[in-house]
PDB file of N, CA and C in Angstrom:
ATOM      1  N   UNK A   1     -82.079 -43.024  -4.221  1.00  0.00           N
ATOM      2  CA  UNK A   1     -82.939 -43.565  -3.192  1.00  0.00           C
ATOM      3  C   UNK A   1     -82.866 -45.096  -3.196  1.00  0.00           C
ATOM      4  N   UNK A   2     -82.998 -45.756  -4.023  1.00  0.00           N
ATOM      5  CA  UNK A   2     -82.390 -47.034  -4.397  1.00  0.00           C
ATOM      6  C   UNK A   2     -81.274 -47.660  -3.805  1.00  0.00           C
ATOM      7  N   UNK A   3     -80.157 -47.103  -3.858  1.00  0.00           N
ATOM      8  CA  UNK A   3     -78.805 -47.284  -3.099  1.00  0.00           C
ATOM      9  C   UNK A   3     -79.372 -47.147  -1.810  1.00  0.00           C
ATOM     10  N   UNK A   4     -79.307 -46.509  -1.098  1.00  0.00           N
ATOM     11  CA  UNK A   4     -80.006 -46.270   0.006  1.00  0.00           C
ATOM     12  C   UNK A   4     -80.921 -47.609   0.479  1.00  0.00           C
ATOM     13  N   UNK A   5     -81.669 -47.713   0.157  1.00  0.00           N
ATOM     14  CA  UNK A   5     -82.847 -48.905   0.363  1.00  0.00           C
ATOM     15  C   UNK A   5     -82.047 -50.579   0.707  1.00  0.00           C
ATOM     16  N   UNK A   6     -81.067 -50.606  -0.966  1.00  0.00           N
ATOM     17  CA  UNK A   6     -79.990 -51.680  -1.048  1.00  0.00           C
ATOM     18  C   UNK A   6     -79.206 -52.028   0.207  1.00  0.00           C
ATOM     19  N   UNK A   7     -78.258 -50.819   0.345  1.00  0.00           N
ATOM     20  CA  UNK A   7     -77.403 -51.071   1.958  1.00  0.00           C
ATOM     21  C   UNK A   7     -78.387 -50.886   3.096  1.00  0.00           C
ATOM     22  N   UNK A   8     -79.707 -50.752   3.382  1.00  0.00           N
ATOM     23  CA  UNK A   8     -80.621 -51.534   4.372  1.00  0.00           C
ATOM     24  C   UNK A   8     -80.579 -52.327   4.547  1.00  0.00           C
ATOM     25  N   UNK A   9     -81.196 -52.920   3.343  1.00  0.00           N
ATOM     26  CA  UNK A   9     -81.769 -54.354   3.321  1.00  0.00           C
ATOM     27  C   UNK A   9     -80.496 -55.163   3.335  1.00  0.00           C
ATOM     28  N   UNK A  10     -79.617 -54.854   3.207  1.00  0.00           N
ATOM     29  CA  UNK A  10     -78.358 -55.620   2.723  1.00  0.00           C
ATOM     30  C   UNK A  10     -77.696 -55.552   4.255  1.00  0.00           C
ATOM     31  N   UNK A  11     -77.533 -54.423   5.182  1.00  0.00           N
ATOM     32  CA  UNK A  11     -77.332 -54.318   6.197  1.00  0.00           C
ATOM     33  C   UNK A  11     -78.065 -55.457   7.107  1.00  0.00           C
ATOM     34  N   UNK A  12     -80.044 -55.404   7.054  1.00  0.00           N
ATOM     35  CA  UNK A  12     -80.419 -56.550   8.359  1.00  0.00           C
ATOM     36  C   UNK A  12     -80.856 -57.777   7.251  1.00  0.00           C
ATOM     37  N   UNK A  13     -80.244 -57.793   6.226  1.00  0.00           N
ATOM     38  CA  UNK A  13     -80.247 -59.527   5.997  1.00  0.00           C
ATOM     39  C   UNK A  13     -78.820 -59.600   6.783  1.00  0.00           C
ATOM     40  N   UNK A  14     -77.510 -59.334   6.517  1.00  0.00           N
ATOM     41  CA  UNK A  14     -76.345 -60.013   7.005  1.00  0.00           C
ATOM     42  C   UNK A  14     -76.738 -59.916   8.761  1.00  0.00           C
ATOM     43  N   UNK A  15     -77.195 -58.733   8.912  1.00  0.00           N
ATOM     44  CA  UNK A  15     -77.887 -58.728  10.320  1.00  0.00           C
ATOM     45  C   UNK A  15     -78.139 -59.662  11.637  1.00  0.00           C
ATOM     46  N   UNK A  16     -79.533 -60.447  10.182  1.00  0.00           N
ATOM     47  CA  UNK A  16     -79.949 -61.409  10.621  1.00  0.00           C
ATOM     48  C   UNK A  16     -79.618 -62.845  10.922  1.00  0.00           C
ATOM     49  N   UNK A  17     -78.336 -62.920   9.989  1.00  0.00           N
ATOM     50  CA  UNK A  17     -77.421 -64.191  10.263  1.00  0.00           C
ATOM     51  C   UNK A  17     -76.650 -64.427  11.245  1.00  0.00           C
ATOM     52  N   UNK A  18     -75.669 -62.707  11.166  1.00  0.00           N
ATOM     53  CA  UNK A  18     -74.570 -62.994  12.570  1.00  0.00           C
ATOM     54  C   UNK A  18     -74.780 -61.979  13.199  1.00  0.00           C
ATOM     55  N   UNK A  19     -74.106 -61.778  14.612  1.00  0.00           N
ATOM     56  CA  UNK A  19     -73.996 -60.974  15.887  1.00  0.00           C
ATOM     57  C   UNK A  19     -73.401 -59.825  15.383  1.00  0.00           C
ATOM     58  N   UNK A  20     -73.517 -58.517  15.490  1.00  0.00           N
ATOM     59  CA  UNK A  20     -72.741 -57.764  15.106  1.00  0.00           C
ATOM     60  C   UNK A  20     -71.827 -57.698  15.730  1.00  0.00           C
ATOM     61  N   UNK A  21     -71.809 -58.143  17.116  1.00  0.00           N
ATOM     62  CA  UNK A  21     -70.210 -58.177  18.171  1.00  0.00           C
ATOM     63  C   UNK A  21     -69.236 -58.910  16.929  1.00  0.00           C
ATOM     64  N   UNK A  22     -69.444 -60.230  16.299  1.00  0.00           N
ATOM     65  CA  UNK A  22     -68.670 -60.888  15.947  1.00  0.00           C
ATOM     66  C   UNK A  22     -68.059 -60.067  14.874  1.00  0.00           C
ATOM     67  N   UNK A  23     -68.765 -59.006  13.811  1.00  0.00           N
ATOM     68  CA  UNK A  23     -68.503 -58.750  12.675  1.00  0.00           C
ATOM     69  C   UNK A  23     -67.141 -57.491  13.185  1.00  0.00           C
ATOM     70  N   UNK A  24     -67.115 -57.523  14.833  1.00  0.00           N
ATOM     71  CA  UNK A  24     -65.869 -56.698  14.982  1.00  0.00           C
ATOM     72  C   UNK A  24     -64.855 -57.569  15.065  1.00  0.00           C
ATOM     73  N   UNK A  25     -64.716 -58.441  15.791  1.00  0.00           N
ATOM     74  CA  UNK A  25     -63.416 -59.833  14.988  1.00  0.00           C
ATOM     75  C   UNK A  25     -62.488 -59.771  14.007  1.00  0.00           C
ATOM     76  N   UNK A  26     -61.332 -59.715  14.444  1.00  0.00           N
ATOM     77  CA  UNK A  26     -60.874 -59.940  12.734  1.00  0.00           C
ATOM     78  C   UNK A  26     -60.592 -60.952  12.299  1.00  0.00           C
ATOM     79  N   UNK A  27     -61.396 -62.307  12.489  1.00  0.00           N
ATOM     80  CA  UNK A  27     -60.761 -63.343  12.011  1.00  0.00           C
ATOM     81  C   UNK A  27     -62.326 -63.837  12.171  1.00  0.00           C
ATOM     82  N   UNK A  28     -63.204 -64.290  11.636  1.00  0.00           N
ATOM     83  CA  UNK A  28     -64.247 -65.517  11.608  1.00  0.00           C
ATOM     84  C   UNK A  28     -63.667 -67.228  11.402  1.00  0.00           C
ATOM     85  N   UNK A  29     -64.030 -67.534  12.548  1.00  0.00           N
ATOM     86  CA  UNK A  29     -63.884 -69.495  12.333  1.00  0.00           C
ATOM     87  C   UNK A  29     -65.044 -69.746  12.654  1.00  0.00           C
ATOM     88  N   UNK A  30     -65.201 -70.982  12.117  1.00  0.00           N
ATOM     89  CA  UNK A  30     -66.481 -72.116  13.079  1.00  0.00           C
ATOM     90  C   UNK A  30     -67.652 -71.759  12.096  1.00  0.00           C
ATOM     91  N   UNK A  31     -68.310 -71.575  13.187  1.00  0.00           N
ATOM     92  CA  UNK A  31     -69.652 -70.764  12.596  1.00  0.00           C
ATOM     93  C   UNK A  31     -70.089 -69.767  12.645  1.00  0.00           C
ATOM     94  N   UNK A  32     -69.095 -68.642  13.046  1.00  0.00           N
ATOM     95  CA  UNK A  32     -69.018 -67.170  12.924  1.00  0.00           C
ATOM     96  C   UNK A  32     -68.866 -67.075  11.089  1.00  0.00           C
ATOM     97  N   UNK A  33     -67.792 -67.997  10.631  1.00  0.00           N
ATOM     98  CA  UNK A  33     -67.868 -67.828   9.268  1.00  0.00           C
ATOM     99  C   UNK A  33     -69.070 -68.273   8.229  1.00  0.00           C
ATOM    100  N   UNK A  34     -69.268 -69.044   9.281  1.00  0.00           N
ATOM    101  CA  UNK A  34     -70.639 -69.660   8.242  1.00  0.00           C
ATOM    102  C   UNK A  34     -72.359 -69.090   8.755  1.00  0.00           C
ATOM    103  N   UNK A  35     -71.710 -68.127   9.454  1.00  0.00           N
ATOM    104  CA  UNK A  35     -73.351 -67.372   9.329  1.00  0.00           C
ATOM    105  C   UNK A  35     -73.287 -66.189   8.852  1.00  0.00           C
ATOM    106  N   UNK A  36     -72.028 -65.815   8.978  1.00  0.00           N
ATOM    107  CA  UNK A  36     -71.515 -64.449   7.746  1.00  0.00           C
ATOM    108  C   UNK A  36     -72.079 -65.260   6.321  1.00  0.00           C
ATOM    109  N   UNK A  37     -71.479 -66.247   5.740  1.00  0.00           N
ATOM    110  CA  UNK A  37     -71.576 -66.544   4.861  1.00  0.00           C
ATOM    111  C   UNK A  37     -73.107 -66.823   4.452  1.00  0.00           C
ATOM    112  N   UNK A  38     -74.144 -67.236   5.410  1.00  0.00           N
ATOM    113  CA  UNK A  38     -75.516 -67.254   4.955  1.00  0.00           C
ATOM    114  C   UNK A  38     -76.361 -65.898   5.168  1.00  0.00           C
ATOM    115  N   UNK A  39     -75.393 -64.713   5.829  1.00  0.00           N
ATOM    116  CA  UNK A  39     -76.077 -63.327   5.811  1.00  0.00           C
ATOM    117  C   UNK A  39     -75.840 -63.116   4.300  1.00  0.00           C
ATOM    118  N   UNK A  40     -74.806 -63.353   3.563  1.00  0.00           N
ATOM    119  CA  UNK A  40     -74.254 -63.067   2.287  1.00  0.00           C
ATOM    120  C   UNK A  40     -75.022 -63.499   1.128  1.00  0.00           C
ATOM    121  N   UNK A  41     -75.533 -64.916   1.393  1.00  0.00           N
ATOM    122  CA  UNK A  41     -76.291 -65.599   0.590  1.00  0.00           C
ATOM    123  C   UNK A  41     -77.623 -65.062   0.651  1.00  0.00           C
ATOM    124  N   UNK A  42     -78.400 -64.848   1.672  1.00  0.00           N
ATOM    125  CA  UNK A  42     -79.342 -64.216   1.868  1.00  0.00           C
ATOM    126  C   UNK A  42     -79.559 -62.284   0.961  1.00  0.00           C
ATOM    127  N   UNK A  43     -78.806 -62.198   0.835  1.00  0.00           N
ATOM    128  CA  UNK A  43     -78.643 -60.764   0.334  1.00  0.00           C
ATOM    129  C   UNK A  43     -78.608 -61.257  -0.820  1.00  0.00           C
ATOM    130  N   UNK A  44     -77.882 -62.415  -1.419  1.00  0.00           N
ATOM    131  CA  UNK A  44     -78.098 -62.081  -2.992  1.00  0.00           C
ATOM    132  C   UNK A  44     -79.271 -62.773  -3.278  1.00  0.00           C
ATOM    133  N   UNK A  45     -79.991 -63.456  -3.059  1.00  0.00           N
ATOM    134  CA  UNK A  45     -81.350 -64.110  -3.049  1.00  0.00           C
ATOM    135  C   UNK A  45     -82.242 -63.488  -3.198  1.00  0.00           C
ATOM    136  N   UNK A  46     -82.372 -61.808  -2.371  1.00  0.00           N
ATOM    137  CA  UNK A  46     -83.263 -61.116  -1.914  1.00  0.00           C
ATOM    138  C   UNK A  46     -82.729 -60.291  -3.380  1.00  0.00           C
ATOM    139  N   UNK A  47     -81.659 -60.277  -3.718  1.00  0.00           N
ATOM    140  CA  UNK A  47     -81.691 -59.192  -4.983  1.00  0.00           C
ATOM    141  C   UNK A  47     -81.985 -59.708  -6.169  1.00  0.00           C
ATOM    142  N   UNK A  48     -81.450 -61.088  -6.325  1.00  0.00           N
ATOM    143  CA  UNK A  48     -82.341 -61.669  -7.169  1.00  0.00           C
ATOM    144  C   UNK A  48     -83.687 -61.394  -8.000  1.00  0.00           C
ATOM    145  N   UNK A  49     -84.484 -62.037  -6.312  1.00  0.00           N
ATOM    146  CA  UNK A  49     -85.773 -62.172  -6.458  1.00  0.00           C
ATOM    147  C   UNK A  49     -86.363 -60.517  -6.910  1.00  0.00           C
ATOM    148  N   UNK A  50     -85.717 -59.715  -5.847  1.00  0.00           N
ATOM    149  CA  UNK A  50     -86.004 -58.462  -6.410  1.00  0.00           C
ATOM    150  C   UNK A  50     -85.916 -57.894  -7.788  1.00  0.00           C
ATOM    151  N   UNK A  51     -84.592 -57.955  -8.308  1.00  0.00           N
ATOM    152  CA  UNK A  51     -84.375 -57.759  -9.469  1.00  0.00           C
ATOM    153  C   UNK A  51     -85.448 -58.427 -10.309  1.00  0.00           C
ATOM    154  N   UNK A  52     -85.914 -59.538 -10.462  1.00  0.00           N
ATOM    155  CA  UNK A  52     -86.858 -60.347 -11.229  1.00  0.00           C
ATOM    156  C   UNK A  52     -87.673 -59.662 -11.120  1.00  0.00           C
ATOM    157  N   UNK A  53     -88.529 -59.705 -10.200  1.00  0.00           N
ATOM    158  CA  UNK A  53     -89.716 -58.819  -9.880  1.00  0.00           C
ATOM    159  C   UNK A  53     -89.583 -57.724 -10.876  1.00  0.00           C
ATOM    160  N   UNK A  54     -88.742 -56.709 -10.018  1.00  0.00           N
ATOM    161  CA  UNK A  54     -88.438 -55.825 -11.583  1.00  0.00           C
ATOM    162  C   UNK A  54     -88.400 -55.694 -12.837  1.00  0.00           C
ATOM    163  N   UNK A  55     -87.780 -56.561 -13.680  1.00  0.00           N
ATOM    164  CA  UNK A  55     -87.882 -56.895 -14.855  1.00  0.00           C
ATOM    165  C   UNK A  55     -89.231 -57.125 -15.273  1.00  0.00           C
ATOM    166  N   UNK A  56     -90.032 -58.161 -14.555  1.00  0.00           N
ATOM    167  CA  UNK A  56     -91.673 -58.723 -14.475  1.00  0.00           C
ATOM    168  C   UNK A  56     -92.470 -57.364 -14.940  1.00  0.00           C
ATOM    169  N   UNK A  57     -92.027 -56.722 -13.709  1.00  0.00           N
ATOM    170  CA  UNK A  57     -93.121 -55.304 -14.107  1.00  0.00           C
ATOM    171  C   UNK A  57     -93.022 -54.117 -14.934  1.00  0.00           C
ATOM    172  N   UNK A  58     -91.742 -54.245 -15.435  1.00  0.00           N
ATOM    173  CA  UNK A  58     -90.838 -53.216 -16.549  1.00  0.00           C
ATOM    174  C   UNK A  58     -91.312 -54.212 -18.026  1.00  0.00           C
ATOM    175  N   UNK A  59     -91.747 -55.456 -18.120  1.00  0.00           N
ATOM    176  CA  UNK A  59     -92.062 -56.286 -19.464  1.00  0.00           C
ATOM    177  C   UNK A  59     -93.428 -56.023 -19.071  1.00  0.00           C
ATOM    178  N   UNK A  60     -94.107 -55.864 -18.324  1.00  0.00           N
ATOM    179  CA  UNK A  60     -95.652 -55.483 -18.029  1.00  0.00           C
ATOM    180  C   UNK A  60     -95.938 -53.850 -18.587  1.00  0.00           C
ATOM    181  N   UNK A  61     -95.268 -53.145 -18.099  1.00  0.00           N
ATOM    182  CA  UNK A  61     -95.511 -51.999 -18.082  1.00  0.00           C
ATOM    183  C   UNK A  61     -95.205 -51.458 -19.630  1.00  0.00           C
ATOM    184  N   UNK A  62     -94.276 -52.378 -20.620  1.00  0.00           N
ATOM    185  CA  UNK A  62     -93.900 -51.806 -21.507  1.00  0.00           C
ATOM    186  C   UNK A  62     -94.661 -52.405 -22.794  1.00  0.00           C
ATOM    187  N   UNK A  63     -95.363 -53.884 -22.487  1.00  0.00           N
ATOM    188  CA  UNK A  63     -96.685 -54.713 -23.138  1.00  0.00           C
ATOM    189  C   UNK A  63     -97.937 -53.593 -23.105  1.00  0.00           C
ATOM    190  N   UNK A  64     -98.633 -53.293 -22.027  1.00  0.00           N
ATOM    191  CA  UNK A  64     -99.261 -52.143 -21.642  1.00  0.00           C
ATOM    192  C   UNK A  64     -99.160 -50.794 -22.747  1.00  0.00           C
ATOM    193  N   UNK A  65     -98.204 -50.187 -22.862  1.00  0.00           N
ATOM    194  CA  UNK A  65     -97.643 -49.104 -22.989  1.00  0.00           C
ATOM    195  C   UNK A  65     -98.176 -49.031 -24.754  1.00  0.00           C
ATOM    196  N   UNK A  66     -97.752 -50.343 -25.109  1.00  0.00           N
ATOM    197  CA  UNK A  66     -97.830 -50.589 -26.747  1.00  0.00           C
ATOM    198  C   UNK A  66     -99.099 -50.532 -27.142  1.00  0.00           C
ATOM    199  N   UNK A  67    -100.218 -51.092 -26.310  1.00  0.00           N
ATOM    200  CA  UNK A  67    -101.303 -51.076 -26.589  1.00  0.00           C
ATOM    201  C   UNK A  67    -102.145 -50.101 -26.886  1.00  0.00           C
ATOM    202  N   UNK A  68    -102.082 -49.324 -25.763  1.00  0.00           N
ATOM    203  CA  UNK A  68    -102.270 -47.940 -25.443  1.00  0.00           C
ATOM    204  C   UNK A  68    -101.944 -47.177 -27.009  1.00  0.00           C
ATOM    205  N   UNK A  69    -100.695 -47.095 -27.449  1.00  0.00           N
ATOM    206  CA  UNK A  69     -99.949 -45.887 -28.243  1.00  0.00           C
ATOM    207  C   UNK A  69    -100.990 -46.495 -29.311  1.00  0.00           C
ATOM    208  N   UNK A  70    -100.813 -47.807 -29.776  1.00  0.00           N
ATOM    209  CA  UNK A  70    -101.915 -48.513 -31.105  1.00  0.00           C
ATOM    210  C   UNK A  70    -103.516 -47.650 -31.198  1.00  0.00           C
ATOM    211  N   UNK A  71    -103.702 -48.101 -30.135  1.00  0.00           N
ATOM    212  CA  UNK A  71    -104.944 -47.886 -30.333  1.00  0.00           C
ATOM    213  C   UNK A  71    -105.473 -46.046 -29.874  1.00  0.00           C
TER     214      UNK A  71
END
């Protein structure tokens, strides 16, 4: 379900940068290439941040967890 979610979000970030007419092109110049290139950047930013997040609440959840078993 994960995978799934990924090529969404990964789909309308690049989305949101360029035209999909253009992404039928086979050649990007100008600034066809450089809004591909900030749909691209945008996607790893968003996984980033995501990924972090993740980690955040997997070191939360596993601080938590210890307490619990102690006591």
């Amino acid at each position: 379900m994960g995978m799934v979610f990924a090529v969404f979000y990964t789909w309308i970030l690049i989305n949101s940068a360029i035209y999909p007419q253009l992404m039928l092109q086979t050649q990007l110049v100008t600034t066809s290439a450089a809004d591909l290139t900030t749909g691209v950047n945008r996607v790893v930013i968003f996984g980033a941040i995501l990924s972090a997040l993740m980690a955040l609440l997997s070191f939360t959840c596993v601080k938590n967890k210890k307490t619990v078993v102690s006591n």
